[in-house]
N, C-alpha and C. Protein backbone atom coordinates (compact mmCIF):
# COMPACT_ATOMS: atom_id res chain seq x y z
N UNK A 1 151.58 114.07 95.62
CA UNK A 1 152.64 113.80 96.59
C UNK A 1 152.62 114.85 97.71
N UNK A 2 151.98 116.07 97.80
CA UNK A 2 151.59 117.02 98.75
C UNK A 2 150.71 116.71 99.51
N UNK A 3 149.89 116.12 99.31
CA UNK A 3 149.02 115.53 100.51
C UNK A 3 149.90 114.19 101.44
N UNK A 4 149.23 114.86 102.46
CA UNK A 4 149.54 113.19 103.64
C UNK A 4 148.91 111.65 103.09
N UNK A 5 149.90 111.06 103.09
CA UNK A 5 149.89 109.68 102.85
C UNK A 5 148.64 109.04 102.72
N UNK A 6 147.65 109.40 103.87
CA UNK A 6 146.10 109.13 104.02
C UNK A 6 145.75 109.71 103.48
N UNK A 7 145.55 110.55 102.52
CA UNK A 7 145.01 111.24 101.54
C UNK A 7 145.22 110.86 100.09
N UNK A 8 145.92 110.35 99.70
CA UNK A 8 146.28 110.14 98.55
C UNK A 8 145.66 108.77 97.99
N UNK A 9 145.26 108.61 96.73
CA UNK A 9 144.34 108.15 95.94
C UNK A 9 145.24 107.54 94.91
N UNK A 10 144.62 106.46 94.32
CA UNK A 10 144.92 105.60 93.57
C UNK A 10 145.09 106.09 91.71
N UNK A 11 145.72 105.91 90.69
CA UNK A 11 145.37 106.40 89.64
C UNK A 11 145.35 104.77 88.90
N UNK A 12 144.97 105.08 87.92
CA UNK A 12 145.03 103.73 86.81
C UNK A 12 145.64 104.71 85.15
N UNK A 13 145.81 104.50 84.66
CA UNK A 13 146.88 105.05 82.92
C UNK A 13 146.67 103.55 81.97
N UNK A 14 145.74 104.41 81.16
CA UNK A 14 145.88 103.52 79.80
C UNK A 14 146.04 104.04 78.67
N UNK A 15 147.36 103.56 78.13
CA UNK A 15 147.84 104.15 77.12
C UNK A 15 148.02 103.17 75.90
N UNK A 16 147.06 103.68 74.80
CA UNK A 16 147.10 103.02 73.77
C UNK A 16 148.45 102.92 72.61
N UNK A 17 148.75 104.36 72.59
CA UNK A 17 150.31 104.66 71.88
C UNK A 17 151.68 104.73 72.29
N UNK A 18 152.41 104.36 72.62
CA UNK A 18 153.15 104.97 73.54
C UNK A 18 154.81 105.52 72.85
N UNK A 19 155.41 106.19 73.59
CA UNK A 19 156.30 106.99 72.31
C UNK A 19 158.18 106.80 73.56
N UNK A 20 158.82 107.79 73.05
CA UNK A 20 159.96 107.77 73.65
C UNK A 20 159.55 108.44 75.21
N UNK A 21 158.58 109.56 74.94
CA UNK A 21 158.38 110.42 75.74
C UNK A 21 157.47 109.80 76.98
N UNK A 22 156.68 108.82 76.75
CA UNK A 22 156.29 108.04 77.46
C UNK A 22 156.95 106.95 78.36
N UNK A 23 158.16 106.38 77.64
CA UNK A 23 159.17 105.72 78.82
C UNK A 23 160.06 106.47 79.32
N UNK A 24 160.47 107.68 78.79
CA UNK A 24 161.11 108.88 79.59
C UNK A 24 160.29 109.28 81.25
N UNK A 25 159.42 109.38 80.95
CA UNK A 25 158.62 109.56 81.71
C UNK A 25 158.34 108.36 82.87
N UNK A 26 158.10 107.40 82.53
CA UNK A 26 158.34 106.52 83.44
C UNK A 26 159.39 106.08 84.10
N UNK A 27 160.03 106.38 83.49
CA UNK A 27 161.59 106.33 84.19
C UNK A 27 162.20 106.79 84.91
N UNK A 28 161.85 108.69 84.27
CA UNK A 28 162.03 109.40 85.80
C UNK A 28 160.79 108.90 86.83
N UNK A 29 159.80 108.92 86.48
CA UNK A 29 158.67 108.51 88.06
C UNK A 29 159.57 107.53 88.59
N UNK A 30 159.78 106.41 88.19
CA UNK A 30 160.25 105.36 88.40
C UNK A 30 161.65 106.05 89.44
N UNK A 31 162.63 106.54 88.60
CA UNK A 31 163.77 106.94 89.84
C UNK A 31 163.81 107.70 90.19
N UNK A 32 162.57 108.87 90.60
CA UNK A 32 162.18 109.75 91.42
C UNK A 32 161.19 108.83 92.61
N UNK A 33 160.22 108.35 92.03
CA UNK A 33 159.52 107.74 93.23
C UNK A 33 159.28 106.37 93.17
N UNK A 34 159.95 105.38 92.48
CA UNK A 34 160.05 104.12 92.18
C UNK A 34 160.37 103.85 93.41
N UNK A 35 160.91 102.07 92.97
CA UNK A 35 161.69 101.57 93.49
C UNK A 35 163.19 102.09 93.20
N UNK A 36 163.66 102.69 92.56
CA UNK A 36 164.90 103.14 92.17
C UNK A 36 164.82 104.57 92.84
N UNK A 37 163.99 105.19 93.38
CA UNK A 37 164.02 106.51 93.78
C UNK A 37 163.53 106.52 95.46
N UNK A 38 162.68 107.33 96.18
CA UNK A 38 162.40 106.86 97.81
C UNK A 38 160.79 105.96 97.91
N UNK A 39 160.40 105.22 97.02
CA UNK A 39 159.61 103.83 96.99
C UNK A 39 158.55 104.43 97.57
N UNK A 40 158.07 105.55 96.93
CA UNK A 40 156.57 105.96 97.64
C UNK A 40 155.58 105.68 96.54
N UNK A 41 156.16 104.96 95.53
CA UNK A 41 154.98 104.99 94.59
C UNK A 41 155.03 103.21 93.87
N UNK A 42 154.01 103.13 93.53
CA UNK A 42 153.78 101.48 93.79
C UNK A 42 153.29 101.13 92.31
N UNK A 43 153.82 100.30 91.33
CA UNK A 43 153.19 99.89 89.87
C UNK A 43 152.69 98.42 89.74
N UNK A 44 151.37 98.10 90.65
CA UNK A 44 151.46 97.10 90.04
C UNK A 44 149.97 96.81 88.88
N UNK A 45 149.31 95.50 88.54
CA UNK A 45 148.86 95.57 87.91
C UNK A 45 146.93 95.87 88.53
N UNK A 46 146.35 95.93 87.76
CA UNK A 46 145.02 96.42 88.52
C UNK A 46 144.37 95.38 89.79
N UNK A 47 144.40 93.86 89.43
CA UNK A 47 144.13 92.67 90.02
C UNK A 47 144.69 92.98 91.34
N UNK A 48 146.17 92.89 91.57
CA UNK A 48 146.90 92.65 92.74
C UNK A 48 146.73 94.52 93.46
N UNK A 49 146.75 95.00 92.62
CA UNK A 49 146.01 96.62 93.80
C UNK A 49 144.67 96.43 94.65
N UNK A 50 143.93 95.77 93.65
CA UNK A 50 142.62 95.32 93.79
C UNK A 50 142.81 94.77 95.22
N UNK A 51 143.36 93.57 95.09
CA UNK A 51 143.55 92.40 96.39
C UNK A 51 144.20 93.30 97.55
N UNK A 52 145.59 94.03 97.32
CA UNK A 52 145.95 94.46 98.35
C UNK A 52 145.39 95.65 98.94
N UNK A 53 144.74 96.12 98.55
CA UNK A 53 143.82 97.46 99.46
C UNK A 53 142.36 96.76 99.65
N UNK A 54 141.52 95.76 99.35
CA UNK A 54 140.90 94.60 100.14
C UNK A 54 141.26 94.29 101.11
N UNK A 55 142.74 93.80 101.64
CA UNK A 55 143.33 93.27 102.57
C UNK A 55 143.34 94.30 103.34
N UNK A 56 143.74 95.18 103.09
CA UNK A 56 144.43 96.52 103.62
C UNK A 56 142.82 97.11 104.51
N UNK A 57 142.03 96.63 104.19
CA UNK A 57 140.99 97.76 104.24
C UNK A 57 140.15 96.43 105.39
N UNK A 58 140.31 95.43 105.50
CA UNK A 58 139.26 94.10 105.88
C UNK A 58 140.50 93.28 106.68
N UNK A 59 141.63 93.64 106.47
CA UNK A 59 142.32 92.55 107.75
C UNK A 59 142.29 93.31 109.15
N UNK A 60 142.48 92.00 110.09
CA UNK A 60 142.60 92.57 111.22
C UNK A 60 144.08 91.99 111.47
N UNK A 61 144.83 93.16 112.86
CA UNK A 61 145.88 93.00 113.50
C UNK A 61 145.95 93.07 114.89
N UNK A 62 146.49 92.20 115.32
CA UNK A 62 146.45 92.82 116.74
C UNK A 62 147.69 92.27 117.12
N UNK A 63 148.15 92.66 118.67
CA UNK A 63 149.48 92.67 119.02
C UNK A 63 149.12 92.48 120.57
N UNK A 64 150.42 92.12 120.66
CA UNK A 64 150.58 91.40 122.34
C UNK A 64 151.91 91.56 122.76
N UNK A 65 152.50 92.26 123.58
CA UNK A 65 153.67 92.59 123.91
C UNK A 65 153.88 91.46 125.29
N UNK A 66 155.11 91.21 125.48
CA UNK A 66 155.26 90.20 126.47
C UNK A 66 156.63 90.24 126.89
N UNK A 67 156.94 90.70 128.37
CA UNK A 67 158.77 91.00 128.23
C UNK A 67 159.36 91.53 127.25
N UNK A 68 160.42 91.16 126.09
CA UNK A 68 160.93 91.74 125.27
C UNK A 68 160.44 91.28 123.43
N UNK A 69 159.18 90.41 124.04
CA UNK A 69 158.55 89.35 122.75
C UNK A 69 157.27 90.36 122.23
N UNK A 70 157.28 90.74 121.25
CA UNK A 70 156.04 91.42 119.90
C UNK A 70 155.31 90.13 119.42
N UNK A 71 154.04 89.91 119.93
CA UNK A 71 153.18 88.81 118.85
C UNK A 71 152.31 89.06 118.23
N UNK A 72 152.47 89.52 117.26
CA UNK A 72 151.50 90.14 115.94
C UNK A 72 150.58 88.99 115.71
N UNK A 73 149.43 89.00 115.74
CA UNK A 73 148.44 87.93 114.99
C UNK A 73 147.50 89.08 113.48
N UNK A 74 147.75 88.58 112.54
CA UNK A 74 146.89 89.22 111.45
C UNK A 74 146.73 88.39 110.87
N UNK A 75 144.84 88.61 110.19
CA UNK A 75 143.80 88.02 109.60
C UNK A 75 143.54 88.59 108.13
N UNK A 76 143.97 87.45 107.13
CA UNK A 76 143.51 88.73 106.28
C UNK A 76 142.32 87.93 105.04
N UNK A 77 141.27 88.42 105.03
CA UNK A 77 140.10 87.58 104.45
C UNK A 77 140.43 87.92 102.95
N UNK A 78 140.39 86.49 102.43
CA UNK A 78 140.80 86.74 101.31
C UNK A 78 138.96 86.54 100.30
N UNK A 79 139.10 86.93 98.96
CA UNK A 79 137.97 86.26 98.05
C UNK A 79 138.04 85.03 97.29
N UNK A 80 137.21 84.65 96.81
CA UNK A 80 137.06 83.27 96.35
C UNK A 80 138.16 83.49 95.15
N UNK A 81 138.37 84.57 94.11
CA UNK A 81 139.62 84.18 93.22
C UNK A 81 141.33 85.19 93.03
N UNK A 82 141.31 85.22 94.57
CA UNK A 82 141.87 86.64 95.28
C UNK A 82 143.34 85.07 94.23
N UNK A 83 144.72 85.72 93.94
CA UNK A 83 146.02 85.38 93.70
C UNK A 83 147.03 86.26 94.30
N UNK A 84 147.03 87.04 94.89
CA UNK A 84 147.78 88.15 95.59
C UNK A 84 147.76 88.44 97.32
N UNK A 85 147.66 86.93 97.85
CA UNK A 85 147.68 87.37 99.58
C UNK A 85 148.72 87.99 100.04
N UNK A 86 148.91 88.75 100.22
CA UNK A 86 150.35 89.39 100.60
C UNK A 86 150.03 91.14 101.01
N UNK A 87 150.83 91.42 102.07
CA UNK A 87 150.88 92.57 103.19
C UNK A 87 151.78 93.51 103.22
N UNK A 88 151.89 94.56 103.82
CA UNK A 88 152.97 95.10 104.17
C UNK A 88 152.56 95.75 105.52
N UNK A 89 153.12 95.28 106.51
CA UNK A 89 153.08 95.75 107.97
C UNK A 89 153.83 96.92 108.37
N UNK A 90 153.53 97.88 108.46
CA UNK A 90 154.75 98.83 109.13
C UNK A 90 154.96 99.21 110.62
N UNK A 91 155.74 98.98 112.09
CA UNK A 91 155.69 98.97 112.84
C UNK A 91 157.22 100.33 113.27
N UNK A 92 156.14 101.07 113.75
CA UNK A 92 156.57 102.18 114.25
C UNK A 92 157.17 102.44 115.37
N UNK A 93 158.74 103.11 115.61
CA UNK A 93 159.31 103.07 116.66
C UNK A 93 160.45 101.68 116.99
N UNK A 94 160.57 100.61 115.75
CA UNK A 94 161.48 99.94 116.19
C UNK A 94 162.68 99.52 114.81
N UNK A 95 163.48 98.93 114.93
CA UNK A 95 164.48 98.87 113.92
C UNK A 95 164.80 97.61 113.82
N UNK A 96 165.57 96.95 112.97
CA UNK A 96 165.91 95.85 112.74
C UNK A 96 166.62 95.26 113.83
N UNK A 97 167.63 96.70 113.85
CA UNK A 97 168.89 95.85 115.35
C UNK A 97 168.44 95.43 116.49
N UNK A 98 166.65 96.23 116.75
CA UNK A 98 165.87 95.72 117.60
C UNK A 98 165.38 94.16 118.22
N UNK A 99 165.63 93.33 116.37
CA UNK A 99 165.13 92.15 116.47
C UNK A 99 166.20 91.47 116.60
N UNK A 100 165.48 90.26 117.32
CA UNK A 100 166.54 89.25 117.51
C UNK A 100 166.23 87.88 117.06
N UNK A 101 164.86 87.38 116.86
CA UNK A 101 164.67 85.91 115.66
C UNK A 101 163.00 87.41 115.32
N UNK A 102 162.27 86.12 114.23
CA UNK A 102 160.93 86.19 113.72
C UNK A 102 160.79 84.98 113.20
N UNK A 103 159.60 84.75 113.98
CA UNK A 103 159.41 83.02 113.02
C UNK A 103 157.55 83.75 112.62
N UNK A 104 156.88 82.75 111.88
CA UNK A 104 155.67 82.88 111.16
C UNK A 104 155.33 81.12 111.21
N UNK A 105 153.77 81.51 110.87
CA UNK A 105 153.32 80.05 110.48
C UNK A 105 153.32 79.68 109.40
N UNK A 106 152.32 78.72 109.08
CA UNK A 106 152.53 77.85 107.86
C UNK A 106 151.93 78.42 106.75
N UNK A 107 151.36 79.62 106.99
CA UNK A 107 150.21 80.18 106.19
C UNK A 107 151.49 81.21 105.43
N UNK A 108 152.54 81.53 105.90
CA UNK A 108 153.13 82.62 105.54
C UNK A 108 154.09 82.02 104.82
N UNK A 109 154.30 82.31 103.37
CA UNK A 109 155.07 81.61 102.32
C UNK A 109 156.53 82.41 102.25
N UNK A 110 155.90 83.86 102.26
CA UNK A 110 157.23 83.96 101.82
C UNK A 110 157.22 85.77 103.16
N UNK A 111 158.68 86.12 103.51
CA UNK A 111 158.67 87.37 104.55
C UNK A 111 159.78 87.57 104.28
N UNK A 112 159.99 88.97 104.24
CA UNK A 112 161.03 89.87 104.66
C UNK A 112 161.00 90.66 105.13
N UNK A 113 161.84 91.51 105.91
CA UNK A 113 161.38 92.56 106.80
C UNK A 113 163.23 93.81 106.15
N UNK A 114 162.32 95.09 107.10
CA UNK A 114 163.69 96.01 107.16
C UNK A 114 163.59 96.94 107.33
N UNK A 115 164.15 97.97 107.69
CA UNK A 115 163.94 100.00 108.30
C UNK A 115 163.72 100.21 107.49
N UNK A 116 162.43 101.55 107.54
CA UNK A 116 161.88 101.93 106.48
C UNK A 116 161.23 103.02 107.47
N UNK A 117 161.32 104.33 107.09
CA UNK A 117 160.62 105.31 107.54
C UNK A 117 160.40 105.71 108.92
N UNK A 118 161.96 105.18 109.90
CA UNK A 118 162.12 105.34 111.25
C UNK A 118 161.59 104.26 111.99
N UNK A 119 161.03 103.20 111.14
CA UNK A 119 159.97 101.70 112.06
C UNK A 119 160.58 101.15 111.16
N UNK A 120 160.00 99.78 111.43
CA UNK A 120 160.23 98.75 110.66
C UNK A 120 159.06 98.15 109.67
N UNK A 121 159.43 97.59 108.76
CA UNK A 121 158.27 97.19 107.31
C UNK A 121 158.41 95.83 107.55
N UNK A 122 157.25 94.98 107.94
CA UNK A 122 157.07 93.48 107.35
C UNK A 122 156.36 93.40 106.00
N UNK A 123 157.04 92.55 104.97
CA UNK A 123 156.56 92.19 103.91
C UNK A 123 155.90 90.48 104.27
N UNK A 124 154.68 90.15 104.06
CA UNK A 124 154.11 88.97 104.55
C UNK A 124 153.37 88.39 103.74
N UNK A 125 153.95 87.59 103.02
CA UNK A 125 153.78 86.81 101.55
C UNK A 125 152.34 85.53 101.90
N UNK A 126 151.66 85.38 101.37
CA UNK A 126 150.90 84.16 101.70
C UNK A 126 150.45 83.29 100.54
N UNK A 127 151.02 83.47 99.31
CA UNK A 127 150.69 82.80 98.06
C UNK A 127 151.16 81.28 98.42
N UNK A 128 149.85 80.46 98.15
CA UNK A 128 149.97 79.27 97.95
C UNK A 128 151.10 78.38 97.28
N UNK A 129 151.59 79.03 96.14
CA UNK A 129 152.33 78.54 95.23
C UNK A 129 153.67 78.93 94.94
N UNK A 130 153.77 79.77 96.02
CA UNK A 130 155.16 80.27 96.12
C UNK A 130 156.60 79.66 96.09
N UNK A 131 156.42 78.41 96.83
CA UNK A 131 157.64 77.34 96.86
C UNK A 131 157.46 76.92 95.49
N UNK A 132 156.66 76.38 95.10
CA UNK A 132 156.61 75.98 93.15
C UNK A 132 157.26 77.09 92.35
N UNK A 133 156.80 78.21 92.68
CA UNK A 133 157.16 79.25 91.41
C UNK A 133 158.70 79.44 91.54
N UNK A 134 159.42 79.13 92.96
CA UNK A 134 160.85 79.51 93.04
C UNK A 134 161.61 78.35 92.77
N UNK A 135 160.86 76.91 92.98
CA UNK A 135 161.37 75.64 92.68
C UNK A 135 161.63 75.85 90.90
N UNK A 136 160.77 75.82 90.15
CA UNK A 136 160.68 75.94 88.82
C UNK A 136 161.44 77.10 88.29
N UNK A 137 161.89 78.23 88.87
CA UNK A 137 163.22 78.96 88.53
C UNK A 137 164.33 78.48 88.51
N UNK A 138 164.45 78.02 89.43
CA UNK A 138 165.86 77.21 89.84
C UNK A 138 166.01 75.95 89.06
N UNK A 139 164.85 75.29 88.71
CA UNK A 139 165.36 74.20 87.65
C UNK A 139 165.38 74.62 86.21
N UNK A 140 164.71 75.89 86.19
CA UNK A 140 165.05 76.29 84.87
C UNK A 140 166.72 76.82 84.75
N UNK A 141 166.68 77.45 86.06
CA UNK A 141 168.61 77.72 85.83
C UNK A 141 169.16 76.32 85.50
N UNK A 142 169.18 75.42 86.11
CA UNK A 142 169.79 74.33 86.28
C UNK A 142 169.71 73.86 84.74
N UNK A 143 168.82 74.19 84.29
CA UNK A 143 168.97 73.35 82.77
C UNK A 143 169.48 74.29 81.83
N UNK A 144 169.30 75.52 82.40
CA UNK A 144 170.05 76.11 81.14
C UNK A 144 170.93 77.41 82.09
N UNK A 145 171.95 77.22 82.86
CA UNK A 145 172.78 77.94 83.51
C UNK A 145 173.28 79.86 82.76
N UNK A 146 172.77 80.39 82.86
CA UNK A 146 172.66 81.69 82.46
C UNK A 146 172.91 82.88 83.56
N UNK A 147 173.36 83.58 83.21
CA UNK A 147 173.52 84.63 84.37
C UNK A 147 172.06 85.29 84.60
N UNK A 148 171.09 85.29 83.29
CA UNK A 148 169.74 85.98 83.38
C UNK A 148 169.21 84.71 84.07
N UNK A 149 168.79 83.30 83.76
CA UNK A 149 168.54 82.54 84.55
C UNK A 149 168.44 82.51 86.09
N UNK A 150 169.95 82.62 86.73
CA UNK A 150 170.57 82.83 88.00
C UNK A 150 169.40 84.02 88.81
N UNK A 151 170.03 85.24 87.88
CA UNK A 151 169.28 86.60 88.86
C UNK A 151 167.76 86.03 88.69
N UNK A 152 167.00 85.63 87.78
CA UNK A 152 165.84 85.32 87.65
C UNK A 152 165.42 84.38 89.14
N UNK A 153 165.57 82.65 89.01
CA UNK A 153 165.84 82.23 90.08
C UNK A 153 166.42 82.99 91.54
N UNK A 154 167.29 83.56 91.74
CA UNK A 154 167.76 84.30 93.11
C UNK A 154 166.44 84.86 93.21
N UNK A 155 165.85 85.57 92.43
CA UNK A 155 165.12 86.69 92.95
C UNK A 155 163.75 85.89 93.52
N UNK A 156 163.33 85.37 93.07
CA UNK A 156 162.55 84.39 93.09
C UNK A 156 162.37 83.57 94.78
N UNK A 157 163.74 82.93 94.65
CA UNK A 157 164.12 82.38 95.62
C UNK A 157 163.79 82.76 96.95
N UNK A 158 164.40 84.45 97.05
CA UNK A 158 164.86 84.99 97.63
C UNK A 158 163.06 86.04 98.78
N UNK A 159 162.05 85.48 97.61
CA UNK A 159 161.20 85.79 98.11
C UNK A 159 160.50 85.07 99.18
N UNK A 160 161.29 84.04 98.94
CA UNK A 160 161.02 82.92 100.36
C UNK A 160 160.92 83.36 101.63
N UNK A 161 160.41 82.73 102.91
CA UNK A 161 160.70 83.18 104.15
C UNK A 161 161.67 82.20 104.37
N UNK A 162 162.97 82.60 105.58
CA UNK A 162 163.64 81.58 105.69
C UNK A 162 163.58 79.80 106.08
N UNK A 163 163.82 78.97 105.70
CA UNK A 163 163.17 77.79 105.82
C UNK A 163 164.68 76.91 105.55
N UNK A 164 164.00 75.89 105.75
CA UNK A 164 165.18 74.41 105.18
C UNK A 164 164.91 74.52 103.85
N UNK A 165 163.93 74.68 103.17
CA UNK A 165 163.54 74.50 101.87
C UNK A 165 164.19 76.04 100.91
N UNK A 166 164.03 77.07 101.15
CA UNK A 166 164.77 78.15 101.09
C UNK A 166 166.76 77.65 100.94
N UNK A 167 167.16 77.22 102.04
CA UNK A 167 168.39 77.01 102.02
C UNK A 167 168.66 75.99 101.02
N UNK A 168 167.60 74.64 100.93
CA UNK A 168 168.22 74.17 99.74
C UNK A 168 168.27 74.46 98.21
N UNK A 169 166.81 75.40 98.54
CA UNK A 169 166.89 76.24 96.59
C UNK A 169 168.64 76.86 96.10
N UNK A 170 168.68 77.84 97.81
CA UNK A 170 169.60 78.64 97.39
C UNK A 170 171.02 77.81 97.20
N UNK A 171 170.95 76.50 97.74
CA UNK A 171 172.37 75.86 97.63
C UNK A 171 172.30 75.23 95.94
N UNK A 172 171.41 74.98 95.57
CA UNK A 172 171.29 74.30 94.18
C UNK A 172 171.88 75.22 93.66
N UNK A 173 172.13 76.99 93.89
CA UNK A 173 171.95 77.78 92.24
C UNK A 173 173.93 78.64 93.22
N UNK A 174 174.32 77.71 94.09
CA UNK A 174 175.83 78.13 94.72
C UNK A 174 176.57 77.29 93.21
């Protein structure tokens, strides 16, 4: 965590035993540098690290400023059994209150954006199957109405980019 951001390297942990002292431990990482702590540290599984520093390393971006309009175009080459298209843009020097719409194309499943580190962070989802995986939450709430259900579905949902289809998930689970 002492080195600059560009410096810092990837680890992998395989742990065959694991004890109290081992989820202690993750827990503080977790709400020291989790998501529960200032989100500088990232858990996911080897596959989707794999894919996203591919992307990270082989997409292109470019930008076009126009009056008060930002048009980001990014490319991001995926592999023949890539499951993890998805980005994180960080744009430096502007804030949310800055924006005033964001639309995306058809390629972009699911987006959220928000201040993060004095700029702004696009999250830019491109999984194929994304509307299925949040459809099939929501009918699983529906059949069996649960509060774990609900947050399950929301979250899900919620990974959507905004859409007509988005608004009607979220009205099914009102």
């Amino acid at each position: 965590m002492q080195l600059p951001k560009t410096e810092r390297k990837a680890i992998h942990v395989g742990v065959h035993n694991t004890d109290n002292k081992w989820v202690n431990f993750l827990l503080w990482l977790n709400n020291t540098y989790g998501k529960d702590g200032d989100d500088s540290v990232w858990f996911p599984s080897q596959e989707e690290y794999y894919e996203y520093n591919y992307y990270r390393i082989h997409s292109t971006i470019s930008g076009v400023v126009s009056g008060d309009t930002l048009r980001i175009q990014l490319t991001m080459p995926s592999g023949e059994y890539f499951y993890y298209p998805s980005l994180t843009l960080n744009l430096s020097g502007i804030q949310t209150e800055n924006v005033r719409t964001v639309s995306t194309n058809d390629a972009v499943t699911g987006f959220s954006f928000g201040n993060h580190n004095g700029g702004l962070t696009l999250n830019i989802d491109c999984r194929n199957h994304l509307v299925e995986h949040a459809t099939h939450y929501v009918e699983a709430y529906e059949k069996n109405p649960t509060s774990l259900s609900l947050a399950d579905a929301r979250y899900f949902v919620n990974q959507l980019k905004e859409s007509t289809i988005k608004e009607a998930l979220l009205k099914r689970l009102e």
